[in-house]
N, C-alpha and C. Protein backbone atom coordinates (compact mmCIF):
# COMPACT_ATOMS: atom_id res chain seq x y z
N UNK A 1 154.00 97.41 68.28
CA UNK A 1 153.16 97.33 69.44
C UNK A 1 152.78 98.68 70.02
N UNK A 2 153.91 99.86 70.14
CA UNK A 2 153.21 100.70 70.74
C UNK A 2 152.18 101.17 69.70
N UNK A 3 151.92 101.21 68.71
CA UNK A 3 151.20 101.85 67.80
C UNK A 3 149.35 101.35 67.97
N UNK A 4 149.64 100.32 68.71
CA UNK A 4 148.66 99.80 68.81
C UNK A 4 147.71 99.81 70.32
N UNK A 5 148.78 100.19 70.86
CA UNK A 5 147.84 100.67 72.53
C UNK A 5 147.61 102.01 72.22
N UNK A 6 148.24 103.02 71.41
CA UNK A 6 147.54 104.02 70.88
C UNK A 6 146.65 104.28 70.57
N UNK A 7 146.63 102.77 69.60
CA UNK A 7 144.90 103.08 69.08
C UNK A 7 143.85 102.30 69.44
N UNK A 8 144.38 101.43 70.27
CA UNK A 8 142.78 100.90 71.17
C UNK A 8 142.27 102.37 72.49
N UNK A 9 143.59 103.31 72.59
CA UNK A 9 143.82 104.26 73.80
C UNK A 9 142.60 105.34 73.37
N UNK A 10 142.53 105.18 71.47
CA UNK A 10 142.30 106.37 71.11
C UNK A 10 140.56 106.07 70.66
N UNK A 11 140.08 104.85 70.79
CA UNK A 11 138.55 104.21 70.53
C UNK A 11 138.09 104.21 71.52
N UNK A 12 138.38 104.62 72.96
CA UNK A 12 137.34 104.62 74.29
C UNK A 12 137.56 106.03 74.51
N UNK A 13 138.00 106.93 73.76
CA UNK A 13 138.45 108.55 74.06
C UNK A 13 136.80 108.48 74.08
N UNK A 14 136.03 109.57 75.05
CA UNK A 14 134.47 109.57 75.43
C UNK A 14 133.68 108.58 75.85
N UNK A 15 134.50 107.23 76.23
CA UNK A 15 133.46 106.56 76.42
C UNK A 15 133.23 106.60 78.16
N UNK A 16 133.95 107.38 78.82
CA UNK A 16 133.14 108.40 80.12
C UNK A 16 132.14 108.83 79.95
N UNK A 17 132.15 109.67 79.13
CA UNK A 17 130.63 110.92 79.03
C UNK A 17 129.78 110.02 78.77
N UNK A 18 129.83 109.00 77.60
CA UNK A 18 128.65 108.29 77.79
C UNK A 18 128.24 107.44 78.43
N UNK A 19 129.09 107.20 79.14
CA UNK A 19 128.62 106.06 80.59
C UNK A 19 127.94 107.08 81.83
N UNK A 20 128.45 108.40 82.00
CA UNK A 20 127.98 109.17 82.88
C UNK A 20 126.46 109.79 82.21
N UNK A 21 126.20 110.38 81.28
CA UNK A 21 125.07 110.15 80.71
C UNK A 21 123.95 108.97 81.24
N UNK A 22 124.77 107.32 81.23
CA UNK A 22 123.59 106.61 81.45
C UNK A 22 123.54 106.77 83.24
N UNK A 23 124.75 106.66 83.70
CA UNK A 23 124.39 106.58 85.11
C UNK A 23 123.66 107.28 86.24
N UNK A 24 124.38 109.08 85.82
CA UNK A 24 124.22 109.45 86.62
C UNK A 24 122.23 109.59 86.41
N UNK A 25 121.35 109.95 85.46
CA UNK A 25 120.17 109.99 85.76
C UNK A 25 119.43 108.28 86.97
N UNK A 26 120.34 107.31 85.80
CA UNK A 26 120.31 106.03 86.75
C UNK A 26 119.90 105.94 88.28
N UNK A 27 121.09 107.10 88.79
CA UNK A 27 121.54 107.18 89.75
C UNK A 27 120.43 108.32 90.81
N UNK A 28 120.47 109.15 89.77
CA UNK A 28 118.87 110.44 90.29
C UNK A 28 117.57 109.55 90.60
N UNK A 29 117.16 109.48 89.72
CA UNK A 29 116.06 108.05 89.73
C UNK A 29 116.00 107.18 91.48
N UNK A 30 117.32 106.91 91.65
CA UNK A 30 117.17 105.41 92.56
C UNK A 30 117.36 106.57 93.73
N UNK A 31 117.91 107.68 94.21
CA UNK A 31 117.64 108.20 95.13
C UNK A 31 116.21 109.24 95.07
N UNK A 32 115.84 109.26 94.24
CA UNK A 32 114.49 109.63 93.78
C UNK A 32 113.50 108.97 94.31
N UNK A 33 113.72 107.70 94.26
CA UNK A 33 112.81 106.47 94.42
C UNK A 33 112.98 106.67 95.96
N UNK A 34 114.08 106.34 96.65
CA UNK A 34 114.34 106.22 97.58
C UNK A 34 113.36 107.19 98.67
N UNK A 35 113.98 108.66 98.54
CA UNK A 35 112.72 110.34 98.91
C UNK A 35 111.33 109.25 99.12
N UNK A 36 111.17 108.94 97.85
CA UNK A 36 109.58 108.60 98.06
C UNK A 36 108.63 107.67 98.29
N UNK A 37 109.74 106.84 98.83
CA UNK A 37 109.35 105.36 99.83
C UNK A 37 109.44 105.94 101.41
N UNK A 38 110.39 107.12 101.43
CA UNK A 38 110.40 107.21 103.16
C UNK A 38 109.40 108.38 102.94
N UNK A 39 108.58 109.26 102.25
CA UNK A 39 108.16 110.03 102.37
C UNK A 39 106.49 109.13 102.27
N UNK A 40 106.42 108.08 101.62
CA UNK A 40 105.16 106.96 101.91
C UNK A 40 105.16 106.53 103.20
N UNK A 41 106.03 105.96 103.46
CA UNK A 41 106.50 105.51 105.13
C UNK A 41 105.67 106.50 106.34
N UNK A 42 106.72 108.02 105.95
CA UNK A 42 106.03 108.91 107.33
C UNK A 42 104.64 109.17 106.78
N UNK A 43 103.78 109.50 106.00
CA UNK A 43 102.53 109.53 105.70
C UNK A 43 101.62 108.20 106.13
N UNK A 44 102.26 106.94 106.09
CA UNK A 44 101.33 106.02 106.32
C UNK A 44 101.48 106.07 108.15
N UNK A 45 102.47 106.57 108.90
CA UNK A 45 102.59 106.30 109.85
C UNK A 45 101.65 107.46 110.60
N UNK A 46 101.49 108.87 109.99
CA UNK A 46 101.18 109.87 110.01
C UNK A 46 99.20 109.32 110.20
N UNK A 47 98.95 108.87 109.21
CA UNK A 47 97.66 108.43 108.71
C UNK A 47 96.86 107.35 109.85
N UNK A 48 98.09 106.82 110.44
CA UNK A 48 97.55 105.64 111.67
C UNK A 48 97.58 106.63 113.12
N UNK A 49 98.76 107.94 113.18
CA UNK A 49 98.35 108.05 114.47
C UNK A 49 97.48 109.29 114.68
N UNK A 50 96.83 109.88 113.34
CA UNK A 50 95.80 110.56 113.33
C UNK A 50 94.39 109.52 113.51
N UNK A 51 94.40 108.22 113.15
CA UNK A 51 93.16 107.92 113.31
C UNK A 51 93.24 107.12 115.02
N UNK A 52 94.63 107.16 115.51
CA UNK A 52 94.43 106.07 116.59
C UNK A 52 94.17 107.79 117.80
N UNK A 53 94.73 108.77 117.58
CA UNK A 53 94.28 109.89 118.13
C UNK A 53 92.85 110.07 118.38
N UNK A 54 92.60 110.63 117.34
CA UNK A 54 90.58 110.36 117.08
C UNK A 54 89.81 109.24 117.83
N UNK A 55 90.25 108.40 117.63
CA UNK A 55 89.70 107.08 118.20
C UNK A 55 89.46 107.43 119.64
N UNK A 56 91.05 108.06 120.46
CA UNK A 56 90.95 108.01 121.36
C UNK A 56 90.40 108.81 122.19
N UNK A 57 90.17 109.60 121.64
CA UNK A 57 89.46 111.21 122.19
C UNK A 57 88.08 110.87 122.00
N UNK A 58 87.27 110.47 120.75
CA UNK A 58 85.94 110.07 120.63
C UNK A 58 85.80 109.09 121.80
N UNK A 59 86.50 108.42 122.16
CA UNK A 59 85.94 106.90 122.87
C UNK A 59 86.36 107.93 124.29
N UNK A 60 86.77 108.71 124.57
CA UNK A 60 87.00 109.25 126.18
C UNK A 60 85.61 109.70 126.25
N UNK A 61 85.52 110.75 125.49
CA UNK A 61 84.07 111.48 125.41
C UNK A 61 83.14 111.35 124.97
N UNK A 62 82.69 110.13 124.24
CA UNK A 62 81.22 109.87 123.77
C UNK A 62 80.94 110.73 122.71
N UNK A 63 81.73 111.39 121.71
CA UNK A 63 80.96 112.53 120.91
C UNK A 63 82.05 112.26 119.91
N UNK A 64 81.50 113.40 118.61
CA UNK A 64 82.31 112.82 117.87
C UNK A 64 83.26 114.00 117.13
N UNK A 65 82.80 115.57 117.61
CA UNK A 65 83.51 116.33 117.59
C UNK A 65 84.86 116.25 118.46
N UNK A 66 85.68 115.82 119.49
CA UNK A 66 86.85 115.80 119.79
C UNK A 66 87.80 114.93 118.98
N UNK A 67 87.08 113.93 118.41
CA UNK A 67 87.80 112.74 117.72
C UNK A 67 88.61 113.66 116.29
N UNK A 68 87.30 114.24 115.93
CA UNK A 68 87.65 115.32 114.93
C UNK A 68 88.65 116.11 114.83
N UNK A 69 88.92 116.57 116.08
CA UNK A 69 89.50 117.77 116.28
C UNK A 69 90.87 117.44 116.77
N UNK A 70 90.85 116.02 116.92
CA UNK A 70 92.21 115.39 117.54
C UNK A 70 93.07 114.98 116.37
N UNK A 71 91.98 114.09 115.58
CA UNK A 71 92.81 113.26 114.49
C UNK A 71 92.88 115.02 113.17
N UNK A 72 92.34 115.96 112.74
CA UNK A 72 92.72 116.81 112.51
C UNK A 72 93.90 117.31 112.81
N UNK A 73 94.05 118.04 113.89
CA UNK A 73 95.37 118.65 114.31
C UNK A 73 96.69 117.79 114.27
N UNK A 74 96.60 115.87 114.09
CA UNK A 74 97.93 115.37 114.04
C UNK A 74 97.85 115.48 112.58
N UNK A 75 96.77 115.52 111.85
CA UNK A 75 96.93 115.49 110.16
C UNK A 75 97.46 116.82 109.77
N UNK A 76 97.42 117.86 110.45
CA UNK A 76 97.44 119.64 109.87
C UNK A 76 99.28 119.33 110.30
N UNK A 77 99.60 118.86 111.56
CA UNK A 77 101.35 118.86 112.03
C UNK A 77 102.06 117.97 110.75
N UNK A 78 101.37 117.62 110.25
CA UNK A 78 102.36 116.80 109.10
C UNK A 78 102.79 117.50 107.93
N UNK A 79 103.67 117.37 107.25
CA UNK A 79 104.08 117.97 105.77
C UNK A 79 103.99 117.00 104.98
N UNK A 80 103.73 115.86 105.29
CA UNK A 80 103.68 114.76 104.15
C UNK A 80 102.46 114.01 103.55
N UNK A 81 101.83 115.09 103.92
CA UNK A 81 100.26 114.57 103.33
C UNK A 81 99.81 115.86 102.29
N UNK A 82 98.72 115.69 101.52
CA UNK A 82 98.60 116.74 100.44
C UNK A 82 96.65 115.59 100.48
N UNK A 83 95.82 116.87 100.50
CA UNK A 83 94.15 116.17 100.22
C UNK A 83 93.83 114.91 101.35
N UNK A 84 94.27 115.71 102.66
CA UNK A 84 93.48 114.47 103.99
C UNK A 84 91.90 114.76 104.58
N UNK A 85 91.31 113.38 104.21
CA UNK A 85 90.28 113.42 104.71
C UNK A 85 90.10 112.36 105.88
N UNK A 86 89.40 112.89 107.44
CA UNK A 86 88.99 112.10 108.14
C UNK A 86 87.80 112.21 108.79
N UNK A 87 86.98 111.47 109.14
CA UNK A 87 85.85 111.05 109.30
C UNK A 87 85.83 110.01 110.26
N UNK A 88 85.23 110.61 111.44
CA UNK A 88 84.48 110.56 112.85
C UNK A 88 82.97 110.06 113.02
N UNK A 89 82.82 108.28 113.42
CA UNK A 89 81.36 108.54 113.35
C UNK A 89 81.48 107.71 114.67
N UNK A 90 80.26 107.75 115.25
CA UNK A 90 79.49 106.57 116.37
C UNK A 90 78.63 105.96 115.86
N UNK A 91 79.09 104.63 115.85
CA UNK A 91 78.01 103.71 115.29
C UNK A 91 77.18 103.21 115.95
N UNK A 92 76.79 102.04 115.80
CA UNK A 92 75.47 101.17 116.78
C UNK A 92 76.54 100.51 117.77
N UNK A 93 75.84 100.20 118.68
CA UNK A 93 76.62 99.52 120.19
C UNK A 93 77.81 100.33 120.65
N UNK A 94 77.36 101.87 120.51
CA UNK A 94 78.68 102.64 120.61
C UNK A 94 80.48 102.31 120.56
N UNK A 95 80.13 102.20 119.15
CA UNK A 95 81.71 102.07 118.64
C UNK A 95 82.17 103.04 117.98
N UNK A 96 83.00 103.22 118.19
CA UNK A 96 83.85 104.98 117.61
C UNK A 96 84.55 104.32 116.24
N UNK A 97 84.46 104.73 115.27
CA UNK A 97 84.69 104.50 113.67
C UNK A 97 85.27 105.47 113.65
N UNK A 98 86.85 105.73 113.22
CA UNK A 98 87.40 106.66 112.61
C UNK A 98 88.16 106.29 111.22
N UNK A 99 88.31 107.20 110.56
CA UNK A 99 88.58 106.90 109.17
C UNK A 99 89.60 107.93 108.50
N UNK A 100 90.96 107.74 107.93
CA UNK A 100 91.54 108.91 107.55
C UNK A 100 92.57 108.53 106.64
N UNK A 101 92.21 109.24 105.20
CA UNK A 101 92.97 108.72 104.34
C UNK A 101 93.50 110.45 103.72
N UNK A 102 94.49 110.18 102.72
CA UNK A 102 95.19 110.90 102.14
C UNK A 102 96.15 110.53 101.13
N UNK A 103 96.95 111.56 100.43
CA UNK A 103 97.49 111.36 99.22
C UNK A 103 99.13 111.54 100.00
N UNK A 104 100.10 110.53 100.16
CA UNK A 104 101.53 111.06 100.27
C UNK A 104 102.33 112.03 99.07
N UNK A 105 103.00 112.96 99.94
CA UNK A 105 103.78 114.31 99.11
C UNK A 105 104.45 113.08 98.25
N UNK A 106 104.47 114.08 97.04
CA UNK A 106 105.11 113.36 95.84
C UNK A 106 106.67 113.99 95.91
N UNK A 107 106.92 113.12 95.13
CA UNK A 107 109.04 113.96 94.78
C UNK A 107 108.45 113.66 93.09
N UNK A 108 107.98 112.73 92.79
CA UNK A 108 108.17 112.44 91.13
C UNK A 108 106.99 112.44 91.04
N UNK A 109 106.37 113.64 89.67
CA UNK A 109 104.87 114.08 89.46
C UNK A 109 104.19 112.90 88.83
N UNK A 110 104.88 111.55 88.13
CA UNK A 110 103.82 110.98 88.17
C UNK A 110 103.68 110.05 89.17
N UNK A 111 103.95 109.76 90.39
CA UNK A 111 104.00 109.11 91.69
C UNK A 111 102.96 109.64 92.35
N UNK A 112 101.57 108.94 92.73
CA UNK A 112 100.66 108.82 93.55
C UNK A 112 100.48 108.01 94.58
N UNK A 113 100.66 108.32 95.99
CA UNK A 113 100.66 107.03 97.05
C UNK A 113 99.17 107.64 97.58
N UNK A 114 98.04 106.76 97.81
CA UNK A 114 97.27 107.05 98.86
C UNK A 114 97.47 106.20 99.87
N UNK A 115 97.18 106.83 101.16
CA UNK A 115 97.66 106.19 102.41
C UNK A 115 95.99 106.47 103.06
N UNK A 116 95.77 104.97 103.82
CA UNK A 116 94.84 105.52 104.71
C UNK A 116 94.74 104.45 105.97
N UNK A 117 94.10 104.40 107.13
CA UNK A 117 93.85 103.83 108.16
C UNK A 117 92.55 103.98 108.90
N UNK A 118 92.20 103.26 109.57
CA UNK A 118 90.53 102.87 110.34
C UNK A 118 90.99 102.21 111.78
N UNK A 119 90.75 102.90 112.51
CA UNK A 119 90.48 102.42 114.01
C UNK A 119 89.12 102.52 114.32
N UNK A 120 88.64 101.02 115.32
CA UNK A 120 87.68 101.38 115.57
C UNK A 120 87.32 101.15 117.10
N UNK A 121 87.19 101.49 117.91
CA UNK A 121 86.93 100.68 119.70
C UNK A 121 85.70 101.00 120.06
N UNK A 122 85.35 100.88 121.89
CA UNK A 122 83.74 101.33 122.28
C UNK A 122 84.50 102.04 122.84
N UNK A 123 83.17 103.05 123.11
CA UNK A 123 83.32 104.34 123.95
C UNK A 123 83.36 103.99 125.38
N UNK A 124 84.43 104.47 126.16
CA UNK A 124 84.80 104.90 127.77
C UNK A 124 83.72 104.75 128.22
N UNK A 125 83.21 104.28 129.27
CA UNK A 125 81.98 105.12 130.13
C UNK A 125 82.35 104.59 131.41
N UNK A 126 82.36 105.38 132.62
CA UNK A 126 82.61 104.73 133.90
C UNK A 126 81.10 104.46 134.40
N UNK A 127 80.86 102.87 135.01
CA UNK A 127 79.33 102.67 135.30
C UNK A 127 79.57 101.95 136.50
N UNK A 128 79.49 102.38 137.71
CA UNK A 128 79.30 101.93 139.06
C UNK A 128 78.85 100.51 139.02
N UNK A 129 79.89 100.25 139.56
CA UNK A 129 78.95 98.25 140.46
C UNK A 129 77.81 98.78 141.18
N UNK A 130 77.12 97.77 140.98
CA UNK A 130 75.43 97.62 141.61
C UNK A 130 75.79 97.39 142.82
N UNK A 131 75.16 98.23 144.05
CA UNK A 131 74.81 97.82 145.51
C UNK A 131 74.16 96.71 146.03
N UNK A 132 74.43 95.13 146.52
CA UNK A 132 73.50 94.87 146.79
C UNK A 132 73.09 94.94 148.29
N UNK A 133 73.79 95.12 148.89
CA UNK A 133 73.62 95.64 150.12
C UNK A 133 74.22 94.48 151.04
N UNK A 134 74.39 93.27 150.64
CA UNK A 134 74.44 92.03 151.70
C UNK A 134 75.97 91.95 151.38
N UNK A 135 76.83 92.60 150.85
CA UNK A 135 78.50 92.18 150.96
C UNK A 135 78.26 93.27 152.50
N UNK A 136 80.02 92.35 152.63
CA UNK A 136 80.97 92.97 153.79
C UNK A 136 82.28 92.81 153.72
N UNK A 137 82.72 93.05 154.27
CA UNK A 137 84.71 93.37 154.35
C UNK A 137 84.95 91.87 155.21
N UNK A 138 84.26 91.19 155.76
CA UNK A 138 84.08 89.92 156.52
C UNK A 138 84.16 89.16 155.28
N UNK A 139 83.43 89.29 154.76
CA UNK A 139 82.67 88.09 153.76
C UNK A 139 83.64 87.74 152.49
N UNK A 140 84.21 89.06 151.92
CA UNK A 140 85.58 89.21 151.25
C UNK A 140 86.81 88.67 151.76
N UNK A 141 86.80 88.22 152.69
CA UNK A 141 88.54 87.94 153.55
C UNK A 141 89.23 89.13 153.65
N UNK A 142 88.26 90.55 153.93
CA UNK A 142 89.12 91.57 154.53
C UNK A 142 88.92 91.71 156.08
N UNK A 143 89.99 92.22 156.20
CA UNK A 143 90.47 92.43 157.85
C UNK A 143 90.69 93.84 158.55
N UNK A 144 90.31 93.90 159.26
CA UNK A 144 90.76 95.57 159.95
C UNK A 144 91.86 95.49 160.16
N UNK A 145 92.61 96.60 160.28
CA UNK A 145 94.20 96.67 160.89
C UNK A 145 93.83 96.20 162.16
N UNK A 146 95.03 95.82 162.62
CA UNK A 146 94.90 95.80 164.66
C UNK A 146 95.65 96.67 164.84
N UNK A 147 95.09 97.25 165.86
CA UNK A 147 95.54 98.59 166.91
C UNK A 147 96.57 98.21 167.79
């Protein structure tokens, strides 16, 4: 008997190395993967609050250079974008169209994520109620203070 746990002892001699061989790349891979699901994540999140920025700056001001210049500068603060394009328009019935897509940073060269987002609202404008001259503070159920 002992001769024989010897030699089953002596047929798995390496069979570590080759299990670590399969795993550990296994193992590179799935935290690999991992990098570049949260690095899709902050890019797509990146991609929505550059266009909800824009949106909001175009629709304060009626124009379409601030929208630009808004949803720009949250796209330039990011590191997780690589080739962003966004695009600022005013359409018909003044609606602010913003548009901004991009490529998420890669970890693995053949991994391509494009990320993109579209907000669209009307533009701000403050426009006075019409005078007609015949209201009163009577007519409303308002009251003066009493003295």
């Amino acid at each position: 008997m002992p001769g024989l746990v010897g030699h089953r002892r002596a047929r798995q001699d390496g069979s570590s190395v080759v299990e670590a061989v399969v795993v550990v790349p296994a193992l590179m891979v799935l935290i690999l993967l991992t990098v570049q699901a949260v690095l899709w994540a902050e890019a797509a999140w990146v991609v929505q609050a550059a266009a909800g920025a824009g949106q909001r700056a175009s629709s304060l001001t009626g124009s379409v250079g601030p929208g630009q210049a808004a949803a720009d500068q949250v796209v330039a603060g990011s590191g997780t974008l690589t080739s962003p394009a966004v695009q600022v328009a005013i359409g018909s019935g003044d609606v602010v169209e913003v548009q901004v897509r991009a490529t998420a940073t890669s970890v693995m060269p053949w991994m391509h994520f494009q990320v993109s987002a579209q907000r669209n609202g009307p533009v701000q404008e403050f426009r006075a109620a019409p005078r007609t001259g015949s209201f009163s503070g009577r007519q409303a159920g308002l009251r003066r203070p009493v003295r």
